[in-house]
Protein backbone atom coordinates (compact mmCIF):
# COMPACT_ATOMS: atom_id res chain seq x y z
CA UNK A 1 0.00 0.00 0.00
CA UNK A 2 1.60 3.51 -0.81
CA UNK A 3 0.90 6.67 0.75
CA UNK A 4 0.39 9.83 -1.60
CA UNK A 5 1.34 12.88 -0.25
CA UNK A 6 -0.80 16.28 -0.55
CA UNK A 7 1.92 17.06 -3.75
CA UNK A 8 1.16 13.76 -4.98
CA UNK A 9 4.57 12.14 -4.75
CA UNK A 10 4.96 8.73 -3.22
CA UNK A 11 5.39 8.76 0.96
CA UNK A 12 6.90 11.56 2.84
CA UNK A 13 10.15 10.70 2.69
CA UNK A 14 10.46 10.41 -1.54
CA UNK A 15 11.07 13.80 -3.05
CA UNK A 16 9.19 13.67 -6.38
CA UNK A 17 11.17 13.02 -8.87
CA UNK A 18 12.63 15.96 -11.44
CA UNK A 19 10.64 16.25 -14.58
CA UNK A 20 12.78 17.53 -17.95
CA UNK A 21 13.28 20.47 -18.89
CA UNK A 22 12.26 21.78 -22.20
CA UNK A 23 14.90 24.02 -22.22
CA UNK A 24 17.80 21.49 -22.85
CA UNK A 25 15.65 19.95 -25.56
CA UNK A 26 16.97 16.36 -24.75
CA UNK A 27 20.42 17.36 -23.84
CA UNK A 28 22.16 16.78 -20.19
CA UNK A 29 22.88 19.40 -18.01
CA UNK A 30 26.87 19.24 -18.92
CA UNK A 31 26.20 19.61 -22.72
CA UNK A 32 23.08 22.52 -22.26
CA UNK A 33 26.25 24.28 -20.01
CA UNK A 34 28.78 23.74 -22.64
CA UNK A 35 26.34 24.81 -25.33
CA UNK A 36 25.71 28.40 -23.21
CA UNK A 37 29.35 28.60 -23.16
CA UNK A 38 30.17 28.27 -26.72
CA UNK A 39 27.33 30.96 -27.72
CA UNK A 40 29.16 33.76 -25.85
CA UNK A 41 31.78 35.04 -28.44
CA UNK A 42 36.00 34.75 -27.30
CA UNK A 43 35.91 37.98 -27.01
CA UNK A 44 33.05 38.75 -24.71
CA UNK A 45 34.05 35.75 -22.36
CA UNK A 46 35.73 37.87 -19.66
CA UNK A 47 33.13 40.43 -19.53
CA UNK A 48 30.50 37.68 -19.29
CA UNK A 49 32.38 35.51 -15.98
CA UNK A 50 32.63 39.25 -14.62
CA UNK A 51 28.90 39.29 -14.24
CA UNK A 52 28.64 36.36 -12.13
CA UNK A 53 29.14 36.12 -8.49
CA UNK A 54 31.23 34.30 -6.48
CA UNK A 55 28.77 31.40 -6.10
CA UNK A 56 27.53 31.23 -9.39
CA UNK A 57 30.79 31.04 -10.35
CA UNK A 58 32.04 27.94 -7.50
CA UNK A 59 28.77 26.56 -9.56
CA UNK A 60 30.70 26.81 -13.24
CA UNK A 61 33.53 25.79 -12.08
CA UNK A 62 32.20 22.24 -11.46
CA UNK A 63 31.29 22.22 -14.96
CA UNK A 64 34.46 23.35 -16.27
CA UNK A 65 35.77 20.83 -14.31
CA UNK A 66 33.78 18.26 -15.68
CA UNK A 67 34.67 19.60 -19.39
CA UNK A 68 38.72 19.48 -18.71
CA UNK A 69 38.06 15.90 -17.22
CA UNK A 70 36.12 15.05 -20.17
CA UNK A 71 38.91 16.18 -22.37
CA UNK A 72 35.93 18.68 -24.25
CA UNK A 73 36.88 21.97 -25.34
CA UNK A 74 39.97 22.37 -22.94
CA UNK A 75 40.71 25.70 -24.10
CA UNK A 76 37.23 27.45 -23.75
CA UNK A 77 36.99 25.30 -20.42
CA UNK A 78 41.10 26.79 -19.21
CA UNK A 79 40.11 30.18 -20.29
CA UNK A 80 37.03 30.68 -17.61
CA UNK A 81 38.75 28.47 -15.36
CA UNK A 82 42.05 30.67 -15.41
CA UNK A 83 39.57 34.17 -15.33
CA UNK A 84 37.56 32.57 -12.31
CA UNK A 85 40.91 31.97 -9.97
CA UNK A 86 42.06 35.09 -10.93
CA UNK A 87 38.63 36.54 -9.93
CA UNK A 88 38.00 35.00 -6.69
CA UNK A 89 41.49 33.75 -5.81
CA UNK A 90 41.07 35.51 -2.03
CA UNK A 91 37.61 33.88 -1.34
CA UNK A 92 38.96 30.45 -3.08
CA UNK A 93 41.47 30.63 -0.77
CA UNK A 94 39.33 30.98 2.54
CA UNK A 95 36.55 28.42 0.81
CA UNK A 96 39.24 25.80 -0.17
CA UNK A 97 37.67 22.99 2.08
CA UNK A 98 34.92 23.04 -0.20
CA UNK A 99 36.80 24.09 -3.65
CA UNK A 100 40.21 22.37 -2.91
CA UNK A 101 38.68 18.76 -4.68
CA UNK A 102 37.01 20.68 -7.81
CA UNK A 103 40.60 22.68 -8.34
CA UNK A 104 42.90 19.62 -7.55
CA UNK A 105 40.97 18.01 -10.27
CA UNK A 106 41.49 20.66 -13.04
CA UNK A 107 45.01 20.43 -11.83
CA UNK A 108 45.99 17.00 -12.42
CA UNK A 109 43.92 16.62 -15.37
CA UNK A 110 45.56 20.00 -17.13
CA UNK A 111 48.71 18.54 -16.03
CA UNK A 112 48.69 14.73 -17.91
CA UNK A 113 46.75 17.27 -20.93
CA UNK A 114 49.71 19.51 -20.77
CA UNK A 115 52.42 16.92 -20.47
CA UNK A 116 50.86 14.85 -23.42
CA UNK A 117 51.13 17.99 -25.74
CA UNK A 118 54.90 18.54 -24.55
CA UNK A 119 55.77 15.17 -25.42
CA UNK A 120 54.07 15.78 -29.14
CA UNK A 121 55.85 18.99 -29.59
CA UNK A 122 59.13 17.48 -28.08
CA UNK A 123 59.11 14.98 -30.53
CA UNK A 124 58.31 17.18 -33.42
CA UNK A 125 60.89 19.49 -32.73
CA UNK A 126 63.15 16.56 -32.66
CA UNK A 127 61.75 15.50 -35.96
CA UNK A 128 62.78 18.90 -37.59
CA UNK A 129 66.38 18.95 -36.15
CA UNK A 130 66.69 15.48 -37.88
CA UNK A 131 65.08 16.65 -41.17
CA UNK A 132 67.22 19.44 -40.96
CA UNK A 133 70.59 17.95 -40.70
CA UNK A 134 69.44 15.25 -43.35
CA UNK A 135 68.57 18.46 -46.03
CA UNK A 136 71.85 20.07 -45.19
CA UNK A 137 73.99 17.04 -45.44
């Protein structure tokens, strides 16, 4: 036997369950986010983060974070990242219980991101000085 609540949800304890959005038209809530981001021109990004506040932007940030780990559009994702800690770096600083897992998480994934792209570019680079010395021999 269930109980229905006055809201008509199942027993008091049960929130009712979230019902879609027709806003993100079938998409999650990661790929609406990413989809707001892209819109707003390179450009304009700066001036945009500047209008949010320091939650809003704590908020983003686990996005972002969820973008860089996802390895989708890193640079878009680095930019507001790098424009939000330079933002809020004092109050990041006080709030790092609560920000310190998000941040080390954009950390070590820009890290293994960054270290793959040296190791291209080192090897390139090598590449060239061989190619080099071949043409001139």
């Amino acid at each position: 036997m269930e109980i229905h609540n006055k809201s008509g949800g199942k027993g008091a304890s049960e929130p009712e369950r979230p019902r879609p959005s027709i806003h993100f038209l079938g998409r999650t809530i990661f790929d609406h986010v990413l989809l707001k981001l892209k819109a707003i021109r390179n450009s304009d990004l700066e001036s945009t983060l500047r209008f949010l506040n320091y939650k809003q932007s704590c908020s983003l940030m686990f996005y972002l974070e969820h973008f860089i780990r996802k390895n989708q559009d890193i640079e878009l994702a680095l930019r507001s990242v790098l424009y939000i800690l330079g933002s809020y770096q004092k109050q990041l600083i006080f709030d790092s219980a609560i920000m310190h897992p998000v941040l080390k998480s954009i950390w070590l994934h820009m890290r293994a991101h960054f270290k793959k792209d040296k190791d291209t570019i080192g090897m390139n680079v090598a590449a060239l000085e061989r190619l080099t010395k071949a043409v001139s021999e």
